[in-house]
Protein backbone atom coordinates (compact mmCIF):
# COMPACT_ATOMS: atom_id res chain seq x y z
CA UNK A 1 -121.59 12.99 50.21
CA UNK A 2 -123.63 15.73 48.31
CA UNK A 3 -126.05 14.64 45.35
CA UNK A 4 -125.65 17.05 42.49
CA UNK A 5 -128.74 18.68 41.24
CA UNK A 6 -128.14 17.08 37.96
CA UNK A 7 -128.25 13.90 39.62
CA UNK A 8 -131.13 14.48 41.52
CA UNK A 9 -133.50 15.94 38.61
CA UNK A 10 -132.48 12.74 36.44
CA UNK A 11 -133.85 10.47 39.85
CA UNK A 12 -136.46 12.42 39.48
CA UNK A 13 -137.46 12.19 36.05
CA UNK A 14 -136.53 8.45 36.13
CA UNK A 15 -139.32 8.63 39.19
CA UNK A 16 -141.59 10.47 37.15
CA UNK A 17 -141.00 8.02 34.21
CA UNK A 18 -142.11 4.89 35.97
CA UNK A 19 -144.69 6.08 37.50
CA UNK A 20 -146.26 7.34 34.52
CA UNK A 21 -145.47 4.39 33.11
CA UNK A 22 -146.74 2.21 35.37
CA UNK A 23 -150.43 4.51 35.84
CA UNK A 24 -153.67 4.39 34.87
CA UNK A 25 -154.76 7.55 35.24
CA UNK A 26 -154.26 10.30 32.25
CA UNK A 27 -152.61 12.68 33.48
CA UNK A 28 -152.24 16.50 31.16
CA UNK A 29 -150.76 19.57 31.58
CA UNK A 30 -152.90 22.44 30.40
CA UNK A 31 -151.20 25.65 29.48
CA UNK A 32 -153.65 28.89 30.16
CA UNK A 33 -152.46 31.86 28.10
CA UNK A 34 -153.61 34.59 25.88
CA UNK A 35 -151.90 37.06 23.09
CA UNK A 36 -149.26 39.68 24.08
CA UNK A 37 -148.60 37.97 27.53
CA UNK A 38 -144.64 38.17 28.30
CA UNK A 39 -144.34 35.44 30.38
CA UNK A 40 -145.98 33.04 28.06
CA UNK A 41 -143.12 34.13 25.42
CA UNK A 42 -140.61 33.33 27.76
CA UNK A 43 -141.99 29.88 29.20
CA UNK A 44 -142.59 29.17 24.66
CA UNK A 45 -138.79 30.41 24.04
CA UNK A 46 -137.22 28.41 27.15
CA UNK A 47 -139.19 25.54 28.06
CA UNK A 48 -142.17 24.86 24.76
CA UNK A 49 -139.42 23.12 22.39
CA UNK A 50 -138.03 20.71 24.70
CA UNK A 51 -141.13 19.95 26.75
CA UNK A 52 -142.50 16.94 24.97
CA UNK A 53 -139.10 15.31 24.65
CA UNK A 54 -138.84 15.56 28.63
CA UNK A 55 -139.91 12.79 31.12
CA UNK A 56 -142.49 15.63 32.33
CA UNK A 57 -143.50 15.66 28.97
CA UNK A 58 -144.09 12.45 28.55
CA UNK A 59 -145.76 12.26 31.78
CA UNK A 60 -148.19 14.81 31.07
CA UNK A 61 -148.75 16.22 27.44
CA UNK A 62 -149.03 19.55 26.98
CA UNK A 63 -152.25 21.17 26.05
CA UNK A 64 -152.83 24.73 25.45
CA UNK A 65 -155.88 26.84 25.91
CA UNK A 66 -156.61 30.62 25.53
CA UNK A 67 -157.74 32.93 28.87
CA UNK A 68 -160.23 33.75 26.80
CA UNK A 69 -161.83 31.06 25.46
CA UNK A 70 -164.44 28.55 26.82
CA UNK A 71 -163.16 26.01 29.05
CA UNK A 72 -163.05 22.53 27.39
CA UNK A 73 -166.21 20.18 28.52
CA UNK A 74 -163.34 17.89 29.14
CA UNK A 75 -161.05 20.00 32.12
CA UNK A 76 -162.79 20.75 35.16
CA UNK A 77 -160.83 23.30 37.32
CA UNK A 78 -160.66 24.03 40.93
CA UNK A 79 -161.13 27.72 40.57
CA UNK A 80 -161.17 30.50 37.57
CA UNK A 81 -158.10 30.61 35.68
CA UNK A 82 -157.13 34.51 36.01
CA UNK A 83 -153.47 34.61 35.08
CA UNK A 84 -151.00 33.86 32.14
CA UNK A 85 -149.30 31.44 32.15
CA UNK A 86 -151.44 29.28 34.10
CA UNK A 87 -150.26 25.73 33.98
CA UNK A 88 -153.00 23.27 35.57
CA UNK A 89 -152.59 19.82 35.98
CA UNK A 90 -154.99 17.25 35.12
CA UNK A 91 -155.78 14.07 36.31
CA UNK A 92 -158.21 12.03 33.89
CA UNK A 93 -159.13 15.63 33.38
CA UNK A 94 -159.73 17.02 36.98
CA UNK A 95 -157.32 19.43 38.17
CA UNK A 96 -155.16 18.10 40.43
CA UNK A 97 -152.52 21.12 41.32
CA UNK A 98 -151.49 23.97 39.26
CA UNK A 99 -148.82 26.73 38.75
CA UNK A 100 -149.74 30.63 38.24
CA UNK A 101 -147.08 32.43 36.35
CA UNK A 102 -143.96 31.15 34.82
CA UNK A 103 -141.00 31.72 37.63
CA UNK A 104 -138.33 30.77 35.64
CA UNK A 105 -136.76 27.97 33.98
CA UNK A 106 -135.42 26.07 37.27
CA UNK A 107 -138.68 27.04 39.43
CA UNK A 108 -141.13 25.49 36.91
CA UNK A 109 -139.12 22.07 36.47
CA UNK A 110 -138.62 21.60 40.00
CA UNK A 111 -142.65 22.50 40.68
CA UNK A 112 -143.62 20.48 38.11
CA UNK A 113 -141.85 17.36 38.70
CA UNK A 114 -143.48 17.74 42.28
CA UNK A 115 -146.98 18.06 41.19
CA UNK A 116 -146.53 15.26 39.06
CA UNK A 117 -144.93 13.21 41.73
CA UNK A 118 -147.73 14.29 44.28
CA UNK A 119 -150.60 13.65 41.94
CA UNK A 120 -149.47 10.27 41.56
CA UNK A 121 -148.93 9.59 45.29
CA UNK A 122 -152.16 10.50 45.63
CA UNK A 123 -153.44 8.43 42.73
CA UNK A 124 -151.82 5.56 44.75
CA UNK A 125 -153.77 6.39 47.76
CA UNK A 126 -156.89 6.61 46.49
């Protein structure tokens, strides 16, 4: 018997939920974009006003930056952040995975919930 893909992002998210819950490690997602970028007005007018009310959300609170702006002393990055949207996930505030662009509603759930699920497998490991 198939699993629905409603049924199997709500597992997820109820995965994503206790193990957030149940972690020690801060985990934030950081949101790289800059004025007049198309993508970024997409990702704000499909995804920005239900993000924090999402298990993802709670999991790992949004932050936003500007391209163009200083890094903050706080987020360390694996390597330059070029494109908009860059979404970069942090672990205590060391990036732990990241996505570049926005690639659509579905696509950026179904990454994120896997970088958050593989940063805290990880966390476990360590």
């Amino acid at each position: 018997m198939e699993v629905s893909a409603t049924i199997k992002m709500t597992l997820t998210a109820a995965l994503i939920w206790a193990s957030t819950a149940l972690s020690s490690a801060a985990l934030e997602l950081v949101m790289v974009e800059e004025r007049g970028c198309m993508w970024c007005a997409r990702w704000n007018a499909e995804i920005a006003p239900i993000y924090p009310k999402t298990p993802e959300g709670t999991a790992a609170p949004l932050r936003r930056i500007s391209l163009h702006a200083p890094l903050p002393d706080d987020v360390t990055v694996a390597r330059p952040l070029v494109y908009t949207p860059t979404f970069v996930l942090l672990r205590d505030g060391q990036e732990v995975s990241r996505i570049e662009g926005y690639p659509g509603e579905d696509f950026f759930w179904s990454l994120l919930a896997q970088m958050i699920a593989e940063s805290k497998s990880t966390e476990e490991g360590s």
